[in-house]
PDB file of N, CA and C in Angstrom:
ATOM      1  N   UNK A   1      53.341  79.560  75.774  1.00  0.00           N
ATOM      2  CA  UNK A   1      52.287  80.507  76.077  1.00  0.00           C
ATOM      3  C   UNK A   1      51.318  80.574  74.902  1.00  0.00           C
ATOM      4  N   UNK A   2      50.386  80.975  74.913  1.00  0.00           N
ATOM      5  CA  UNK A   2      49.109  81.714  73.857  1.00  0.00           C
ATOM      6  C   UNK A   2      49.405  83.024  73.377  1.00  0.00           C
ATOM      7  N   UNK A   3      48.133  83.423  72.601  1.00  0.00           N
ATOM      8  CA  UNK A   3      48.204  84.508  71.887  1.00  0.00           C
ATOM      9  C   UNK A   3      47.528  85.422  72.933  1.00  0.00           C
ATOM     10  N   UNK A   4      47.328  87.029  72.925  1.00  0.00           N
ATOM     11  CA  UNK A   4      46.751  87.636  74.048  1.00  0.00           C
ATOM     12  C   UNK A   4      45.212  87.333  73.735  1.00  0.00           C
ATOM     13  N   UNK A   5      44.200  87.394  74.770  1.00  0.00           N
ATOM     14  CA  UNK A   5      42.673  86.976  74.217  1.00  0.00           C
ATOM     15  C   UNK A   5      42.331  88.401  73.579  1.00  0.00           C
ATOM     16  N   UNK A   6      41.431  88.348  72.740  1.00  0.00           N
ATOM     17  CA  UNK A   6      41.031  89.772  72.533  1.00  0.00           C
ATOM     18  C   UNK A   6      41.713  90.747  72.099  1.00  0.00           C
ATOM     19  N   UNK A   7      43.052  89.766  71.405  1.00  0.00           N
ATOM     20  CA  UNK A   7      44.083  91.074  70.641  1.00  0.00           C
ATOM     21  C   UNK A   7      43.042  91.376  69.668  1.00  0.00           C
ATOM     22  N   UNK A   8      41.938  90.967  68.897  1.00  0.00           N
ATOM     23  CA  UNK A   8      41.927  91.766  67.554  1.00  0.00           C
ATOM     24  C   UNK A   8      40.785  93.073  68.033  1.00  0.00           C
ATOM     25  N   UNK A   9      40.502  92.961  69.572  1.00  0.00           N
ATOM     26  CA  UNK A   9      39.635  94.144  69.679  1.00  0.00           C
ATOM     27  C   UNK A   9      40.460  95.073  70.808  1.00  0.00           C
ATOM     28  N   UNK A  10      41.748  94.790  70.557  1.00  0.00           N
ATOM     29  CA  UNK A  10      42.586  95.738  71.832  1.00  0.00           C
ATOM     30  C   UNK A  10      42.468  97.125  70.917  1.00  0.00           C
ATOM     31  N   UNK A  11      42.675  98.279  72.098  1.00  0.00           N
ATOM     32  CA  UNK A  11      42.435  99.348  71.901  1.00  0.00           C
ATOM     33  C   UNK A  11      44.329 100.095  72.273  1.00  0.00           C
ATOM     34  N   UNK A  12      44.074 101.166  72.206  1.00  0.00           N
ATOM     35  CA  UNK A  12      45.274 102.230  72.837  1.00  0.00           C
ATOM     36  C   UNK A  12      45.107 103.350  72.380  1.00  0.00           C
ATOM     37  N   UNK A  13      44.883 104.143  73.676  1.00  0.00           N
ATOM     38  CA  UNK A  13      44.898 105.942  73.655  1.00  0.00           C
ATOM     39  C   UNK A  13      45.768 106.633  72.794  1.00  0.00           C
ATOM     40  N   UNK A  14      45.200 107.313  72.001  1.00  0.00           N
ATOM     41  CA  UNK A  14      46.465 108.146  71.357  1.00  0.00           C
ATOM     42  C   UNK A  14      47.040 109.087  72.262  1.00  0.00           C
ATOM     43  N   UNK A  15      47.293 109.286  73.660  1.00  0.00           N
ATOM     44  CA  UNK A  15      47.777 110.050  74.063  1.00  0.00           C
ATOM     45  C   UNK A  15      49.154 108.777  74.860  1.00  0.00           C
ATOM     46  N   UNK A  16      48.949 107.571  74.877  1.00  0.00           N
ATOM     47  CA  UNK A  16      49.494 107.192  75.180  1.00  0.00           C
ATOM     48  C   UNK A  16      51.291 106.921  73.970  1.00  0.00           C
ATOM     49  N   UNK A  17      50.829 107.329  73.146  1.00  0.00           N
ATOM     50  CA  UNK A  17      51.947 106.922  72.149  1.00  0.00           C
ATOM     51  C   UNK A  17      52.398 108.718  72.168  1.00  0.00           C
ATOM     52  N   UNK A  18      51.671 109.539  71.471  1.00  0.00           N
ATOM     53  CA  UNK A  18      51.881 111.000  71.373  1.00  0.00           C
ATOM     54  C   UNK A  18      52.727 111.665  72.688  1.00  0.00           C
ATOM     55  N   UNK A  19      52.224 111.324  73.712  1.00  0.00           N
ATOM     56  CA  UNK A  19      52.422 112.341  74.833  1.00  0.00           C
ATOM     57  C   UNK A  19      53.313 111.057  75.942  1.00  0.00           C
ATOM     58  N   UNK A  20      53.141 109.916  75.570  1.00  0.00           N
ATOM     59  CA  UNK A  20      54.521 108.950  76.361  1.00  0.00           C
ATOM     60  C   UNK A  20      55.201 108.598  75.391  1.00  0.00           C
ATOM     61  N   UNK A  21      54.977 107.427  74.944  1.00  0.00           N
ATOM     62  CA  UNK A  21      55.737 106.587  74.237  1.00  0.00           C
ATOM     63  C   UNK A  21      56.839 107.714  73.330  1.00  0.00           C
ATOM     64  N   UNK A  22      56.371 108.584  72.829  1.00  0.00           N
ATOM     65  CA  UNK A  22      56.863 109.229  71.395  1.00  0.00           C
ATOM     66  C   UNK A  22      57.298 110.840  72.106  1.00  0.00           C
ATOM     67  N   UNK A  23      57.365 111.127  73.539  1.00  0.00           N
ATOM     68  CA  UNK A  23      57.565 112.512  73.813  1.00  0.00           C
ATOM     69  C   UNK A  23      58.951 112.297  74.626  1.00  0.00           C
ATOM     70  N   UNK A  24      59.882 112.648  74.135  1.00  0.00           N
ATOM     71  CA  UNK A  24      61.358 112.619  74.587  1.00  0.00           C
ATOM     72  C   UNK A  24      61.350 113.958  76.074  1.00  0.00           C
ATOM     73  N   UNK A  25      60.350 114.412  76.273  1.00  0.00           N
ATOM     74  CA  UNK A  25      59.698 115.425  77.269  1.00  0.00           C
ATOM     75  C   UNK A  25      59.455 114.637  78.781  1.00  0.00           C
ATOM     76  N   UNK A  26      58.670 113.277  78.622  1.00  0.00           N
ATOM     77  CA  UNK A  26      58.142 112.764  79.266  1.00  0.00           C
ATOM     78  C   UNK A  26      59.014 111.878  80.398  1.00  0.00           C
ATOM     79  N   UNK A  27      58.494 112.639  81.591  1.00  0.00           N
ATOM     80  CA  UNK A  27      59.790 112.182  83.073  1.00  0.00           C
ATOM     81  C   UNK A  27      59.907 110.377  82.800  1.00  0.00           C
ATOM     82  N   UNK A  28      58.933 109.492  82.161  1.00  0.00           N
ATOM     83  CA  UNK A  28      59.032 107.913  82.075  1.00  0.00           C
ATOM     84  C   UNK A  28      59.134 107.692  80.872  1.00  0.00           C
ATOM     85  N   UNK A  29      58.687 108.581  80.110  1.00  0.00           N
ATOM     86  CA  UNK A  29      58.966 108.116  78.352  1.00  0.00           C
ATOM     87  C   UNK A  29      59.728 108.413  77.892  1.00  0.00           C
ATOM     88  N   UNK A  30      60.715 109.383  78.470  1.00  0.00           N
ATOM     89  CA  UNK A  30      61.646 109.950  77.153  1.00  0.00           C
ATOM     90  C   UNK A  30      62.837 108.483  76.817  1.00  0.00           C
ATOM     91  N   UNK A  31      63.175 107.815  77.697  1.00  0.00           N
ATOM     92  CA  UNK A  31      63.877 107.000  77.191  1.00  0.00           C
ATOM     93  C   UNK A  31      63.230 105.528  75.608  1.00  0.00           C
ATOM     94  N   UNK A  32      61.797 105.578  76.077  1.00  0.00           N
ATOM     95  CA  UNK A  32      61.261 104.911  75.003  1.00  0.00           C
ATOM     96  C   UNK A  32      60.953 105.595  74.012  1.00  0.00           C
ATOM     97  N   UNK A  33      60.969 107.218  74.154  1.00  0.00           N
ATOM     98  CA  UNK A  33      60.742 108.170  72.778  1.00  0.00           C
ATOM     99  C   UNK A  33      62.236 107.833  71.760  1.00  0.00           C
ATOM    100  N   UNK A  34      63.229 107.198  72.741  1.00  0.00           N
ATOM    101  CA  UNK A  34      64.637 108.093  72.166  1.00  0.00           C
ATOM    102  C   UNK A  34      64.944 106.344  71.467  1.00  0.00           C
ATOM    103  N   UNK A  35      64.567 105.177  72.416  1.00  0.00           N
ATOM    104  CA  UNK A  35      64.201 103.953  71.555  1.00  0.00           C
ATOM    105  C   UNK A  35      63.488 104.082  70.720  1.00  0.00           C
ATOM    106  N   UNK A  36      61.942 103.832  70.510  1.00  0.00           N
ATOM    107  CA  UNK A  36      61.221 103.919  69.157  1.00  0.00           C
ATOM    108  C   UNK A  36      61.477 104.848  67.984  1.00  0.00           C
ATOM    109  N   UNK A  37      62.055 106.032  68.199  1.00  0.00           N
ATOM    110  CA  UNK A  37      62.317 107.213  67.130  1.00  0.00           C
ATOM    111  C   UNK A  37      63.744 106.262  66.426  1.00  0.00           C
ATOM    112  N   UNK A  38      64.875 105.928  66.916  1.00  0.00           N
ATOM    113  CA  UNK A  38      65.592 105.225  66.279  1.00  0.00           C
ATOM    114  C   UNK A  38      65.310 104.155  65.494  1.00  0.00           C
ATOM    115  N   UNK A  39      64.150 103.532  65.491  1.00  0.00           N
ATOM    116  CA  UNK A  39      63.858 102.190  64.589  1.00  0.00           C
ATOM    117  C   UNK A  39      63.102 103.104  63.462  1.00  0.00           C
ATOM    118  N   UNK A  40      62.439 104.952  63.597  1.00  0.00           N
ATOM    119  CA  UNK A  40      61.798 105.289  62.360  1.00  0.00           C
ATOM    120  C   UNK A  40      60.464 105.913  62.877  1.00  0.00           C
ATOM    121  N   UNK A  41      60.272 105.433  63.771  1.00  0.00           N
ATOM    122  CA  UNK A  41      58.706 105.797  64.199  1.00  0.00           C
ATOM    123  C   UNK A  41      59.146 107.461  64.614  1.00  0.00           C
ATOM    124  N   UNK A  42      58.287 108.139  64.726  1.00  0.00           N
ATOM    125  CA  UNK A  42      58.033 109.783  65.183  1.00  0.00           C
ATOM    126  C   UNK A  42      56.726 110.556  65.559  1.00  0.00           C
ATOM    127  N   UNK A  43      56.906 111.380  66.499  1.00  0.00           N
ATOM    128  CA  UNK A  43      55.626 112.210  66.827  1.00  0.00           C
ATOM    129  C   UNK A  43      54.942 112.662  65.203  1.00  0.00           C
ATOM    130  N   UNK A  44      55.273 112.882  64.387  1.00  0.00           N
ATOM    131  CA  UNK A  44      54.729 113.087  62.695  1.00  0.00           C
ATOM    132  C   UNK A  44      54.027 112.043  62.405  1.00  0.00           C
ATOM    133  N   UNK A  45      54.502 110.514  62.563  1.00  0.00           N
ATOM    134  CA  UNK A  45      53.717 109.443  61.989  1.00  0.00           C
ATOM    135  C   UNK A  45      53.319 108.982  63.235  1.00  0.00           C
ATOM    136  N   UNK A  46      52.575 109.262  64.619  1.00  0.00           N
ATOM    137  CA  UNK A  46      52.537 108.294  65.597  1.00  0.00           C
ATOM    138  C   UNK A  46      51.508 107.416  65.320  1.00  0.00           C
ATOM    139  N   UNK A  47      50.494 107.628  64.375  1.00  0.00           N
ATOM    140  CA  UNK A  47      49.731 106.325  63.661  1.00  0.00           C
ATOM    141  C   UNK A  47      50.289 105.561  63.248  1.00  0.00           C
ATOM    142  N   UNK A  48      51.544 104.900  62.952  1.00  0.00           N
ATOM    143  CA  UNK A  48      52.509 103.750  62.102  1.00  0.00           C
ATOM    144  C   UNK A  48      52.897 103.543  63.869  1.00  0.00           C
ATOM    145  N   UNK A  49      53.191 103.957  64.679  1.00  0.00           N
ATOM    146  CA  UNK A  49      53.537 103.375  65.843  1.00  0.00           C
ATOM    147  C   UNK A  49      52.504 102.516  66.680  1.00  0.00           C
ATOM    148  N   UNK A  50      51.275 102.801  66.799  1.00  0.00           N
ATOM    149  CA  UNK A  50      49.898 102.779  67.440  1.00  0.00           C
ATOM    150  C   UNK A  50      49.712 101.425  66.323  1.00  0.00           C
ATOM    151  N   UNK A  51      49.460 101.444  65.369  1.00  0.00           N
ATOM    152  CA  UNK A  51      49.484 100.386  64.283  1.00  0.00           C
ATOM    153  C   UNK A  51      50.288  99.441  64.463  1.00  0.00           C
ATOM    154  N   UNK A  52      51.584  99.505  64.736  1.00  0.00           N
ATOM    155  CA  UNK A  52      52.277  98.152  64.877  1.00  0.00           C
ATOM    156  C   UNK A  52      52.350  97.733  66.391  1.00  0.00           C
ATOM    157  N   UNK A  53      51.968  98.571  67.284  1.00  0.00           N
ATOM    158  CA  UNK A  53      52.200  98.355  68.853  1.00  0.00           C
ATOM    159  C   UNK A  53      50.720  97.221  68.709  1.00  0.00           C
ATOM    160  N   UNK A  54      49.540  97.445  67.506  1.00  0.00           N
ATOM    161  CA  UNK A  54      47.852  96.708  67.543  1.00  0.00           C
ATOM    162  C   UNK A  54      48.757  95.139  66.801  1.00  0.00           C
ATOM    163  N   UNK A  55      49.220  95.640  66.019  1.00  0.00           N
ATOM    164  CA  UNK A  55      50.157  94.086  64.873  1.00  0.00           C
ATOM    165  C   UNK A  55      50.901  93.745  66.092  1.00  0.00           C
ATOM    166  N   UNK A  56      51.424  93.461  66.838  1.00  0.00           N
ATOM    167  CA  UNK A  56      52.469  93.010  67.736  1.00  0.00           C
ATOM    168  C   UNK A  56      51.515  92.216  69.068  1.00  0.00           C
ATOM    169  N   UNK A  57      50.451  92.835  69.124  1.00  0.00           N
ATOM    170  CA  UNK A  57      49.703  91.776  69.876  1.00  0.00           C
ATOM    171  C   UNK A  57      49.144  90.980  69.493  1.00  0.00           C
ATOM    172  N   UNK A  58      48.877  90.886  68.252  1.00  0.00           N
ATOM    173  CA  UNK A  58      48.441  89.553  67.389  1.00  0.00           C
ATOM    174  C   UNK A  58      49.142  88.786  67.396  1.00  0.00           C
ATOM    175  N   UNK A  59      50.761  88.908  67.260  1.00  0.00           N
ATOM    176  CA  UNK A  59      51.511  88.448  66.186  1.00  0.00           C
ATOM    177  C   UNK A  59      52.356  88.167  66.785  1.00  0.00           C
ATOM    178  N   UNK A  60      52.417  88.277  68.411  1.00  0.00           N
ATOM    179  CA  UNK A  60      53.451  87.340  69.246  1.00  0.00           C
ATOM    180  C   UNK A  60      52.738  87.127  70.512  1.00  0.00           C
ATOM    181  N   UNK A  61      53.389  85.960  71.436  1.00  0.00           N
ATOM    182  CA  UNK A  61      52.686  85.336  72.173  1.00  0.00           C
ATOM    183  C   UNK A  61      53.039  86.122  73.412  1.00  0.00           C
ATOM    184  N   UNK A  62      52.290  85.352  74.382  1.00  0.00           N
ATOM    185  CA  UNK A  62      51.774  86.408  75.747  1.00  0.00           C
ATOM    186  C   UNK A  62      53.321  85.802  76.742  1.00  0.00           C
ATOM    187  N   UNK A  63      53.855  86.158  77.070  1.00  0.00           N
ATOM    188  CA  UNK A  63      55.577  85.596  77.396  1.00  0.00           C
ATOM    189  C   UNK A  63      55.138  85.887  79.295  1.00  0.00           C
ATOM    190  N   UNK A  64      54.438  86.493  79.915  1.00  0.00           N
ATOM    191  CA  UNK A  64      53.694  86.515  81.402  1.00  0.00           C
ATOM    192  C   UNK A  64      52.784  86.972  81.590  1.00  0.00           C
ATOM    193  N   UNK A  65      51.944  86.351  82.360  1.00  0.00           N
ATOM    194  CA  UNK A  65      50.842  87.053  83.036  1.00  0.00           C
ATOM    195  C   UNK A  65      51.170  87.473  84.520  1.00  0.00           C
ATOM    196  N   UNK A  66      49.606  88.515  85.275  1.00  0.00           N
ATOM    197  CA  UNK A  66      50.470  89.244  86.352  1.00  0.00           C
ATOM    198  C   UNK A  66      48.776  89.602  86.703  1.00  0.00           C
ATOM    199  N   UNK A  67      48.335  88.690  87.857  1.00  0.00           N
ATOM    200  CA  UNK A  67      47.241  88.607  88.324  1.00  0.00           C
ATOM    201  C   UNK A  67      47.172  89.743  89.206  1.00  0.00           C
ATOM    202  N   UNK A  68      46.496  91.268  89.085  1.00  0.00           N
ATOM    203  CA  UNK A  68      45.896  91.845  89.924  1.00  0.00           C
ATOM    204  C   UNK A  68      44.727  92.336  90.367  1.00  0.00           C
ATOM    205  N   UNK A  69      44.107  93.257  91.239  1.00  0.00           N
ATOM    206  CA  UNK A  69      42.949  93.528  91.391  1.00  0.00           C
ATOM    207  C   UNK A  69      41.728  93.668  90.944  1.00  0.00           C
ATOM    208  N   UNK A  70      42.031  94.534  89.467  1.00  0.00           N
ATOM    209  CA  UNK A  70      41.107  94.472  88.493  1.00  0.00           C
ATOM    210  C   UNK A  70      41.678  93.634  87.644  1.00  0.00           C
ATOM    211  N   UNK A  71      42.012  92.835  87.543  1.00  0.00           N
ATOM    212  CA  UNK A  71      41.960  92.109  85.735  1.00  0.00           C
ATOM    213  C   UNK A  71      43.510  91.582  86.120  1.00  0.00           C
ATOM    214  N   UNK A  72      44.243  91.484  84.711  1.00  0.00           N
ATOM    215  CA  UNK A  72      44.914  91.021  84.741  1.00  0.00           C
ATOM    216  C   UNK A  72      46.061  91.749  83.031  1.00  0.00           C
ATOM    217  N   UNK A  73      47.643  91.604  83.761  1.00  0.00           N
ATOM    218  CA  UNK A  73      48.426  92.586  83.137  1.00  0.00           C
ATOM    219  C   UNK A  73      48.635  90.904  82.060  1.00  0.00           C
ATOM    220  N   UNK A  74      49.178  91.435  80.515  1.00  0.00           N
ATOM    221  CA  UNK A  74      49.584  90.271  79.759  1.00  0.00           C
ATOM    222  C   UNK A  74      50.672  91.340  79.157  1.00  0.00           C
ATOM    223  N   UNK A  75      51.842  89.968  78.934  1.00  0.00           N
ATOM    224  CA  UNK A  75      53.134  91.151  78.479  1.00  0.00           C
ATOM    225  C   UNK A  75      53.230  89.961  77.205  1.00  0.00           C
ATOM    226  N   UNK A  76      53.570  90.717  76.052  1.00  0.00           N
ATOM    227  CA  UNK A  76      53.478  90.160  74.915  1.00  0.00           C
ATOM    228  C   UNK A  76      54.994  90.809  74.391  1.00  0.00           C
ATOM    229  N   UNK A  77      55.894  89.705  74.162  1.00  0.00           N
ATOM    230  CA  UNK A  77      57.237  89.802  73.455  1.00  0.00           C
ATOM    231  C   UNK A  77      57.685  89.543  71.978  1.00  0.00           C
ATOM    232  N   UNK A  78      58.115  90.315  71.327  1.00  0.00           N
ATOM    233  CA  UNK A  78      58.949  90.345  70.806  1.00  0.00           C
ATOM    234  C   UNK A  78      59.440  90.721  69.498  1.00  0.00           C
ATOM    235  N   UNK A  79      59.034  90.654  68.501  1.00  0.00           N
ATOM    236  CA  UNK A  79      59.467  91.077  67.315  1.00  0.00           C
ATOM    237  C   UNK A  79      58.475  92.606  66.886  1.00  0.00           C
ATOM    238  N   UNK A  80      58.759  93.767  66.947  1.00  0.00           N
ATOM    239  CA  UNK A  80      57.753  94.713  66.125  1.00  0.00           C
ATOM    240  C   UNK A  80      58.024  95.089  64.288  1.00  0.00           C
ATOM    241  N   UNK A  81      57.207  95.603  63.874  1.00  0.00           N
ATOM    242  CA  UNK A  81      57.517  95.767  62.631  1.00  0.00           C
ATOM    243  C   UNK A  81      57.761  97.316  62.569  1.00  0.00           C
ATOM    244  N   UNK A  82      58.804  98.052  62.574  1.00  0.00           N
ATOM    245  CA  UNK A  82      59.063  99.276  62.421  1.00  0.00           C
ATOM    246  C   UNK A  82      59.675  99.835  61.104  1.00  0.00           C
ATOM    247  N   UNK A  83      59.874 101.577  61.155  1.00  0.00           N
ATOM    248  CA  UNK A  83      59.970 101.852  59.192  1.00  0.00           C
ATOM    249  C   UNK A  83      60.805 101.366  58.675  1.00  0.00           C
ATOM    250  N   UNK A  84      61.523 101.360  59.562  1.00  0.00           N
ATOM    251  CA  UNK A  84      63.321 100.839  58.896  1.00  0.00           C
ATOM    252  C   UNK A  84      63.637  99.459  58.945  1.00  0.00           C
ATOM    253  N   UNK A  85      62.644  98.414  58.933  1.00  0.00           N
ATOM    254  CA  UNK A  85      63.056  97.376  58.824  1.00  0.00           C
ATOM    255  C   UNK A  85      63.427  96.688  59.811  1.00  0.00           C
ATOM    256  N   UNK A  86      64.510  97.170  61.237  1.00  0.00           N
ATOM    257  CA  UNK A  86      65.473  96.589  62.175  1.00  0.00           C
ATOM    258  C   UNK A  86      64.051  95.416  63.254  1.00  0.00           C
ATOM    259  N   UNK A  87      63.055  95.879  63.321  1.00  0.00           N
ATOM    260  CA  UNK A  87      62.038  95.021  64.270  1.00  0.00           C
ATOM    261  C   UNK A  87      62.329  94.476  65.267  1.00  0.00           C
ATOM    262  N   UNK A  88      63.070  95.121  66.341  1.00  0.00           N
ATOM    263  CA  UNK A  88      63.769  94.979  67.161  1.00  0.00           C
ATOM    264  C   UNK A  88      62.392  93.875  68.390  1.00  0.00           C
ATOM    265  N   UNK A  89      62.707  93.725  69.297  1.00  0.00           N
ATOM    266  CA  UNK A  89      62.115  92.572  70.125  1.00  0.00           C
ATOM    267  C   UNK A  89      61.816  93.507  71.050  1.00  0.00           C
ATOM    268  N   UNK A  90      60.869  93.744  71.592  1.00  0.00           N
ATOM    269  CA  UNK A  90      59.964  94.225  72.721  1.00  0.00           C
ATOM    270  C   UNK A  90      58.998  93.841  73.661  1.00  0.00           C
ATOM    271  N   UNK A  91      58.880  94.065  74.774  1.00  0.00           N
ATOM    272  CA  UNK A  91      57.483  93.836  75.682  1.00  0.00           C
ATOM    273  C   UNK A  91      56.453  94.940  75.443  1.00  0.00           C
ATOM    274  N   UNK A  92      55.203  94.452  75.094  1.00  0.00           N
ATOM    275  CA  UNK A  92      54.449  95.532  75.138  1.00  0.00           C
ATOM    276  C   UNK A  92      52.976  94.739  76.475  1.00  0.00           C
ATOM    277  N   UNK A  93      52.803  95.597  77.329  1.00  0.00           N
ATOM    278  CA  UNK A  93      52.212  95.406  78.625  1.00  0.00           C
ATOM    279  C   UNK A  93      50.419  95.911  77.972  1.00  0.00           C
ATOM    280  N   UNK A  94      49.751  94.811  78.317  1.00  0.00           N
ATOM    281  CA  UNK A  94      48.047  94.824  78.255  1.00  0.00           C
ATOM    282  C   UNK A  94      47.379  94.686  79.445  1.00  0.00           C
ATOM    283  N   UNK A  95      46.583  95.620  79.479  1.00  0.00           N
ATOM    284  CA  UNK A  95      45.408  95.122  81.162  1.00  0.00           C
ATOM    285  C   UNK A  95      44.080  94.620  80.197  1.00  0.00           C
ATOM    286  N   UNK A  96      43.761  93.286  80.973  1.00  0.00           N
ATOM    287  CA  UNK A  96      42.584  92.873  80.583  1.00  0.00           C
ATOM    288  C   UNK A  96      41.348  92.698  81.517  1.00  0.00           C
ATOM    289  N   UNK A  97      41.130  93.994  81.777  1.00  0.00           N
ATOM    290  CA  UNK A  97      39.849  93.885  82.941  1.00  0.00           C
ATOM    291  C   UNK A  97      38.752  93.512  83.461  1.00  0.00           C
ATOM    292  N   UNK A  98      38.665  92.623  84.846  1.00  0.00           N
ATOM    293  CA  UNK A  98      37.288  91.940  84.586  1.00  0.00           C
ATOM    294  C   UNK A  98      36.108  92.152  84.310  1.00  0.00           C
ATOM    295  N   UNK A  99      36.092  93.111  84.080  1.00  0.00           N
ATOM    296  CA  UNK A  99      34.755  94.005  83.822  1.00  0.00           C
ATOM    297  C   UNK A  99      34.869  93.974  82.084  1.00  0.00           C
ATOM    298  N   UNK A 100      36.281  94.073  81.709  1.00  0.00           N
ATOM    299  CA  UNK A 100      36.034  93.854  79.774  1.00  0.00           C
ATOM    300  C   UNK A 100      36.767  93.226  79.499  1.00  0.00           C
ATOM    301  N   UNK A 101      36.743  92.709  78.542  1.00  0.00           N
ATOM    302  CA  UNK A 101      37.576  91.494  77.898  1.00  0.00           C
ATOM    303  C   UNK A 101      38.766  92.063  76.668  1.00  0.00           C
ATOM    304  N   UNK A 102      38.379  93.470  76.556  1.00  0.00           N
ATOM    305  CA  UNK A 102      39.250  93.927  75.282  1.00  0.00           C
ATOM    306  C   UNK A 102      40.366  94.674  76.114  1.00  0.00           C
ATOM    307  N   UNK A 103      41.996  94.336  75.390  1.00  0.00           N
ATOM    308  CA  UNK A 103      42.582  94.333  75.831  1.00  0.00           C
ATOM    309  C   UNK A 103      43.020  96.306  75.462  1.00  0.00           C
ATOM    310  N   UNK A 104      43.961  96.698  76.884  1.00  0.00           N
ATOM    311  CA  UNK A 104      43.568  97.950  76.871  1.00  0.00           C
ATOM    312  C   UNK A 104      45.475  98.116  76.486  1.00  0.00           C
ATOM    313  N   UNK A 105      46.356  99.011  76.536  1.00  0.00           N
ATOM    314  CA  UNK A 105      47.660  98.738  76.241  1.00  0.00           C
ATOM    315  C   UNK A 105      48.122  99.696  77.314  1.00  0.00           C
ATOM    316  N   UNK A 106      49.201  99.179  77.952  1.00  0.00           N
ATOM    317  CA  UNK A 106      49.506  99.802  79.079  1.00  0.00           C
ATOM    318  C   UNK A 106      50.557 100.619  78.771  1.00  0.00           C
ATOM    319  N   UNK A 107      52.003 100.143  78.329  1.00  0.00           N
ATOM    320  CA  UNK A 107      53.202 100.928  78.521  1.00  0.00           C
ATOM    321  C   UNK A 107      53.921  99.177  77.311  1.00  0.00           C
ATOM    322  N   UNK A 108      54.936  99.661  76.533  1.00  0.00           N
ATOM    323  CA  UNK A 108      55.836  99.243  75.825  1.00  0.00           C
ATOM    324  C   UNK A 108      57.286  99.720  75.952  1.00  0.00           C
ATOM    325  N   UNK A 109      58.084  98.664  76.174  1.00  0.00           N
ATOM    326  CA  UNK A 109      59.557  99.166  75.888  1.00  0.00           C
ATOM    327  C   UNK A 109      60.816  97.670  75.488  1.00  0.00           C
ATOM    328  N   UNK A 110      61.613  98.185  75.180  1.00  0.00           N
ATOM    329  CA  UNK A 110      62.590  97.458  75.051  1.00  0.00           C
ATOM    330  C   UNK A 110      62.746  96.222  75.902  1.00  0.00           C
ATOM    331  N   UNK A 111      62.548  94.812  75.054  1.00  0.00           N
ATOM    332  CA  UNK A 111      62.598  93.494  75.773  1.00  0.00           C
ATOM    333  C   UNK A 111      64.430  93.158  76.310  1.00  0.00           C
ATOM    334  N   UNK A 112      64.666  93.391  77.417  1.00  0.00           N
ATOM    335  CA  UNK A 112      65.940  93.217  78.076  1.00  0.00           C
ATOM    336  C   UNK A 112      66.825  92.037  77.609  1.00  0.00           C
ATOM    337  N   UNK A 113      65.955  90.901  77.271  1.00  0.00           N
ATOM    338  CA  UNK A 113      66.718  89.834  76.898  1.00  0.00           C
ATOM    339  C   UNK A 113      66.442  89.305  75.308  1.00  0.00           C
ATOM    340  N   UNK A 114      65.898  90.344  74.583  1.00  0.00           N
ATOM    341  CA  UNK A 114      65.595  90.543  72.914  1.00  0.00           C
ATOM    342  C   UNK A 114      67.144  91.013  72.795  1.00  0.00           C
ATOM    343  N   UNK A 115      67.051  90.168  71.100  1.00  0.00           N
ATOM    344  CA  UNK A 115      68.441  90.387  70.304  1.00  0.00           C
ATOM    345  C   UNK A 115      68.851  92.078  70.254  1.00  0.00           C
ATOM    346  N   UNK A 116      69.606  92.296  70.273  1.00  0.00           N
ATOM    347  CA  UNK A 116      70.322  93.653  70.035  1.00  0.00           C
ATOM    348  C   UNK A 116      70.139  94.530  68.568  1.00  0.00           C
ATOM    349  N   UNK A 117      69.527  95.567  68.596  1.00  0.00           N
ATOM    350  CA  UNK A 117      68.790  96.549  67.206  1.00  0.00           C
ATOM    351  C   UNK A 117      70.335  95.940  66.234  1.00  0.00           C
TER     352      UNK A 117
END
C-alpha cells in the first residue's frame, strides 16, 4: 500500500478525541477511552493524543481503502507513539472527500491483528 494522500494537511476535531476517543462516558468510545488512557494519553493532555493520531498518518501506510458516496474511507495501521513508550498497533479511519483532498479523521481503535500492548 501507500502513504495516506494529504496526511500532512489532515485535520481532526477536538471534540472528536475529548468527547469520543478520550470520554470513558461515551455509548462508542468508552472502550477506546479505557484503551488509549492505558498507553498514557488522558482527557488532561488530549493534545499529545490528537498529535500522535496527525504522526500516525504520516508514518504508516494506508492497509484499506473503502469506496463510498462522498469520497473515500483510508484506514491507516499500525504503530502509534504514546507517553509510555508501549506504541501499540492501531487502525486509525480517514474520509477523503471528493469535494477536498485533506484528509478528515474519522474514528481510531485497536488494530485486531496488531501485536499485543
Amino acid at each position: 500500500m501507500s502513504q495516506l494522500p494529504g496526511a500532512a494537511n489532515a485535520t481532526i476535531a477536538d471534540n472528536k478525541i475529548t468527547q469520543y476517543l478520550l470520554n470513558p462516558a461515551h455509548a462508542q468510545g468508552a472502550g477506546k477511552a479505557n484503551f488509549f488512557t492505558q498507553f498514557g494519553f488522558s482527557p488532561a493532555n488530549w493534545t499529545e493524543l490528537k498529535r500522535a493520531l496527525l504522526d500516525h498518518a504520516c508514518a504508516n501506510l494506508v492497509t484499506a481503502v473503502k469506496l463510498i458516496s462522498y469520497g473515500d474511507l483510508h484506514e491507516v495501521s499500525c504503530s502509534i507513539k504514546t507517553p509510555d513508550g508501549r506504541n501499540p498497533c492501531i487502525i486509525s479511519v480517514w474520509l477523503i472527500k471528493l469535494t477536498d483532498p485533506n484528509p478528515i479523521f474519522v474514528t481510531a481503535y485497536p488494530n485486531p491483528q496488531g501485536a499485543a500492548p
